[in-house]
C-alpha atoms as a PDB file:
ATOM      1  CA  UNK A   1     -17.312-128.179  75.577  1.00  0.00           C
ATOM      2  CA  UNK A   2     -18.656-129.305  79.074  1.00  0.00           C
ATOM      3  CA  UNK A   3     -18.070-132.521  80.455  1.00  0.00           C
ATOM      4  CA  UNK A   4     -21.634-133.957  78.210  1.00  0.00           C
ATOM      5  CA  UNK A   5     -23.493-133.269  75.961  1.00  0.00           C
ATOM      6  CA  UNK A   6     -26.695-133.781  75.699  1.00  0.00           C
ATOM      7  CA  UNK A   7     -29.625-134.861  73.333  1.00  0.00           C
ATOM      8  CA  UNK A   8     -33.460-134.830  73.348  1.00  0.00           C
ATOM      9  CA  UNK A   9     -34.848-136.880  71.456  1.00  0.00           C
ATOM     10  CA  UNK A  10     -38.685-138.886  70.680  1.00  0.00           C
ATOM     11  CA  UNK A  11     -41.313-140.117  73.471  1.00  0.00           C
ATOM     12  CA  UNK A  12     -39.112-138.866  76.739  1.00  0.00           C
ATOM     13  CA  UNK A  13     -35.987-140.353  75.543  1.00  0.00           C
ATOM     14  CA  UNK A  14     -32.689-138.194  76.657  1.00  0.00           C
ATOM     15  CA  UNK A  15     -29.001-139.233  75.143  1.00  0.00           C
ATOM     16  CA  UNK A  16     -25.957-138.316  77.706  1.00  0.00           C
ATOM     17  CA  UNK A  17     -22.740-138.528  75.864  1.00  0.00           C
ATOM     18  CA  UNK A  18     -19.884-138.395  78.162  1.00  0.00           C
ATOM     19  CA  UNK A  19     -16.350-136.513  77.920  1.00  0.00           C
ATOM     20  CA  UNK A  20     -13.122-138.411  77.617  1.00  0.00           C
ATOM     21  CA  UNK A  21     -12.750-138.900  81.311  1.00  0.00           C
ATOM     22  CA  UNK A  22     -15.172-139.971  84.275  1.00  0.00           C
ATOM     23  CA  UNK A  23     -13.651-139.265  87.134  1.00  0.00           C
ATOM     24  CA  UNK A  24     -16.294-138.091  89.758  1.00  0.00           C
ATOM     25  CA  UNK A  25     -16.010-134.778  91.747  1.00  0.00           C
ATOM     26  CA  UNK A  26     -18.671-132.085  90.352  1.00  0.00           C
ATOM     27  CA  UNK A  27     -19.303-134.093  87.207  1.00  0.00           C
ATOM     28  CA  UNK A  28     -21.046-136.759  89.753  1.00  0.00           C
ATOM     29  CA  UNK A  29     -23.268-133.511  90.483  1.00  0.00           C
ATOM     30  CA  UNK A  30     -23.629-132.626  86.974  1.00  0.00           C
ATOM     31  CA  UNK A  31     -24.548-135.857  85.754  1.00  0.00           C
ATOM     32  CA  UNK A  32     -27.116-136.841  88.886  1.00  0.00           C
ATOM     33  CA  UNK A  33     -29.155-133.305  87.899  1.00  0.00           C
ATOM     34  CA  UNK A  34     -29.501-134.330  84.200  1.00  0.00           C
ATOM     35  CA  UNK A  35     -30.630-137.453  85.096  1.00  0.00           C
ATOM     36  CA  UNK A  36     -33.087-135.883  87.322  1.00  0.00           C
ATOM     37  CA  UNK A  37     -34.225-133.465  84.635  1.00  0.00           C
ATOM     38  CA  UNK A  38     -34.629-136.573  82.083  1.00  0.00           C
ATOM     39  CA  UNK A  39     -36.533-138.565  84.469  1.00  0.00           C
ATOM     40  CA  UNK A  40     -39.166-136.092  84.619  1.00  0.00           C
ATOM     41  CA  UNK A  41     -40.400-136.987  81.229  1.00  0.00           C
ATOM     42  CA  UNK A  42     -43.350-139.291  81.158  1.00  0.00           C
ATOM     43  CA  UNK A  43     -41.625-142.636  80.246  1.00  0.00           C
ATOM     44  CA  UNK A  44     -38.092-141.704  80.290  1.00  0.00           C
ATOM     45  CA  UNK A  45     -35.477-143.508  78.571  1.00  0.00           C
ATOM     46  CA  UNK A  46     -31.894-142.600  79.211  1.00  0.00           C
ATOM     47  CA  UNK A  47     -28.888-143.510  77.309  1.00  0.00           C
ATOM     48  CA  UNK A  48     -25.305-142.624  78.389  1.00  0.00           C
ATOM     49  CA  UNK A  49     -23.168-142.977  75.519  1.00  0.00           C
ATOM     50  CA  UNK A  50     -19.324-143.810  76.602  1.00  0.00           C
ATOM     51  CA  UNK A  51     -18.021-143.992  73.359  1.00  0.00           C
ATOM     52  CA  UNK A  52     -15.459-141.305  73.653  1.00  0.00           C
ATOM     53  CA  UNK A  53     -14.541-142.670  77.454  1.00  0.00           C
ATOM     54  CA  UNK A  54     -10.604-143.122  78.022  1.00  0.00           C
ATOM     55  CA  UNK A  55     -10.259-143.199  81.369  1.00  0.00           C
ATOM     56  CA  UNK A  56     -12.988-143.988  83.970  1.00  0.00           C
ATOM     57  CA  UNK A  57     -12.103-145.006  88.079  1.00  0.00           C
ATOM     58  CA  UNK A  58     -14.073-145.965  90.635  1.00  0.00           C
ATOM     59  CA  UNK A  59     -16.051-142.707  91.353  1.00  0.00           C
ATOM     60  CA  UNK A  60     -16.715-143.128  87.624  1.00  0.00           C
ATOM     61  CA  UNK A  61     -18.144-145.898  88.043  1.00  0.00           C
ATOM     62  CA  UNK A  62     -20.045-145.205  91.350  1.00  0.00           C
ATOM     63  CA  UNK A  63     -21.489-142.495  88.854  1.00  0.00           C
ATOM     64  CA  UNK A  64     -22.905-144.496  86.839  1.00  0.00           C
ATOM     65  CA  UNK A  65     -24.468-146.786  89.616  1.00  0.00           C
ATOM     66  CA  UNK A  66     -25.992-143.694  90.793  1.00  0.00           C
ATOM     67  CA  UNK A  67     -27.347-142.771  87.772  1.00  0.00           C
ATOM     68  CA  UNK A  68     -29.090-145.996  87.469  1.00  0.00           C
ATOM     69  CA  UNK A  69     -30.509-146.331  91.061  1.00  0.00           C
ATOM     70  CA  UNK A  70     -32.018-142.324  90.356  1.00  0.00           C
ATOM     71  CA  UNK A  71     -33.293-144.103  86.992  1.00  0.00           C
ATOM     72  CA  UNK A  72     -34.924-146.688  88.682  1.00  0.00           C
ATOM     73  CA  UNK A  73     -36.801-144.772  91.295  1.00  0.00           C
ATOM     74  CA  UNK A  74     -38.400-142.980  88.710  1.00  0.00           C
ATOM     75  CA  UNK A  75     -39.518-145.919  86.376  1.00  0.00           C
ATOM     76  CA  UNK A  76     -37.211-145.067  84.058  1.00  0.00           C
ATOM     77  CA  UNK A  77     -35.299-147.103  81.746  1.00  0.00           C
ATOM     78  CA  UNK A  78     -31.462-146.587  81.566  1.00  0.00           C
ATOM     79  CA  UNK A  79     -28.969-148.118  78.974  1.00  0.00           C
ATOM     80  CA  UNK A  80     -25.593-147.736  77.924  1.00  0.00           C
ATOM     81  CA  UNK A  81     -24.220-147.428  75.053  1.00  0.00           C
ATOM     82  CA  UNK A  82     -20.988-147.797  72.892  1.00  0.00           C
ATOM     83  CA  UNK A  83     -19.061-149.283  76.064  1.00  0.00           C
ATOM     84  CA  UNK A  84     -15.657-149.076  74.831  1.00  0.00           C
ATOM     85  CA  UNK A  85     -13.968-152.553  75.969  1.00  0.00           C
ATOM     86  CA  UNK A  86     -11.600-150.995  79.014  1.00  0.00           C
ATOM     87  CA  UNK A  87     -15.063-149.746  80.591  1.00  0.00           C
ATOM     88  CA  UNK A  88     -16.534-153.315  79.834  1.00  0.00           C
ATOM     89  CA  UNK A  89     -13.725-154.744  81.321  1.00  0.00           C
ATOM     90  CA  UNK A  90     -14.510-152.656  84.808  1.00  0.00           C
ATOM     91  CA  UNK A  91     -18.030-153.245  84.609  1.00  0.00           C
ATOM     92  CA  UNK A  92     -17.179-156.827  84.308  1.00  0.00           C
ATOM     93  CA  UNK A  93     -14.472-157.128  87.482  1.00  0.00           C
ATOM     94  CA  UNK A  94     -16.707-155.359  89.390  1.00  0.00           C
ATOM     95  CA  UNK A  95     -20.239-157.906  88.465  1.00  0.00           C
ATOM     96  CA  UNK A  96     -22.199-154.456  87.235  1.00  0.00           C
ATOM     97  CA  UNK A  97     -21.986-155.914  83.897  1.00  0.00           C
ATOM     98  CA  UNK A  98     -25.069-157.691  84.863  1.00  0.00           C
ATOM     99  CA  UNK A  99     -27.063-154.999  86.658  1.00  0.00           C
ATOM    100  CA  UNK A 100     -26.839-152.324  83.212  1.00  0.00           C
ATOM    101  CA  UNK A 101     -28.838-152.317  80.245  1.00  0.00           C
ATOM    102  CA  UNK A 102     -26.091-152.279  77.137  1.00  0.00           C
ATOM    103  CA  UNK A 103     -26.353-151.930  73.839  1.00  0.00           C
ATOM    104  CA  UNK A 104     -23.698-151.417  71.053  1.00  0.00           C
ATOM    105  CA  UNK A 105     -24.768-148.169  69.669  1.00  0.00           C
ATOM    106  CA  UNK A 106     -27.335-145.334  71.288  1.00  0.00           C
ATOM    107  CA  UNK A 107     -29.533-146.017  67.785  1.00  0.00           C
ATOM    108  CA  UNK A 108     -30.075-149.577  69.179  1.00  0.00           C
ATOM    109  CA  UNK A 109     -30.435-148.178  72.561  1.00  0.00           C
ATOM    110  CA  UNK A 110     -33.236-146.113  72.036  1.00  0.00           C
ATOM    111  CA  UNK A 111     -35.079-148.378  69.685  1.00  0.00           C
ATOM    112  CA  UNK A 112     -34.524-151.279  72.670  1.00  0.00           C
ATOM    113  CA  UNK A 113     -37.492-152.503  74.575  1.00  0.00           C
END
């Protein structure tokens, strides 16, 4: 299996499960084309589901902010989902807690207004 896997689903909405580890390097190019591809549906909702994450660092993290800022320039909406708590915990120390969209499963996600 590749480092996600992804899932169409209704009205432009695109589910991005991650692997077990986020670590950046060409999985920071992977991820930013998806997102690019996903954003090009009218009304695009993204969800990047975490919940088999074990290990994320910084880059990880800086993928994620990248993902969002790509999100945003195409009026897209971007949540996460299933955040298990040792991501939460890094989103928290680092204030991004505030700046993502999260919800506790990727049902709730892409039913989320």
């Amino acid at each position: 299996m590749g480092t996600f896997s992804i899932r169409h689903g209704d009205q432009g909405s695109t589910v991005i499960a991650f692997a077990e580890e986020v670590l950046g390097g060409s999985e920071a190019l992977e991820l930013s084309s998806l997102i690019r591809e996903a954003c090009a549906e009218p009304s695009a909702r993204v969800v990047l589901d975490l919940a088999r994450v074990v290990r994320m660092n910084s880059s990880g993290l800086g993928m994620l902010v990248g993902a969002l800022a790509t999100v945003r320039k195409h009026n897209a909406r971007l949540f996460l989902a299933c955040v298990p708590d040792h991501v939460m915990s890094l989103l928290t120390m680092t204030q991004l807690i505030s700046v993502f969209d999260l919800q506790p499963t990727v049902d709730e996600a892409l039913q989320a207004s």
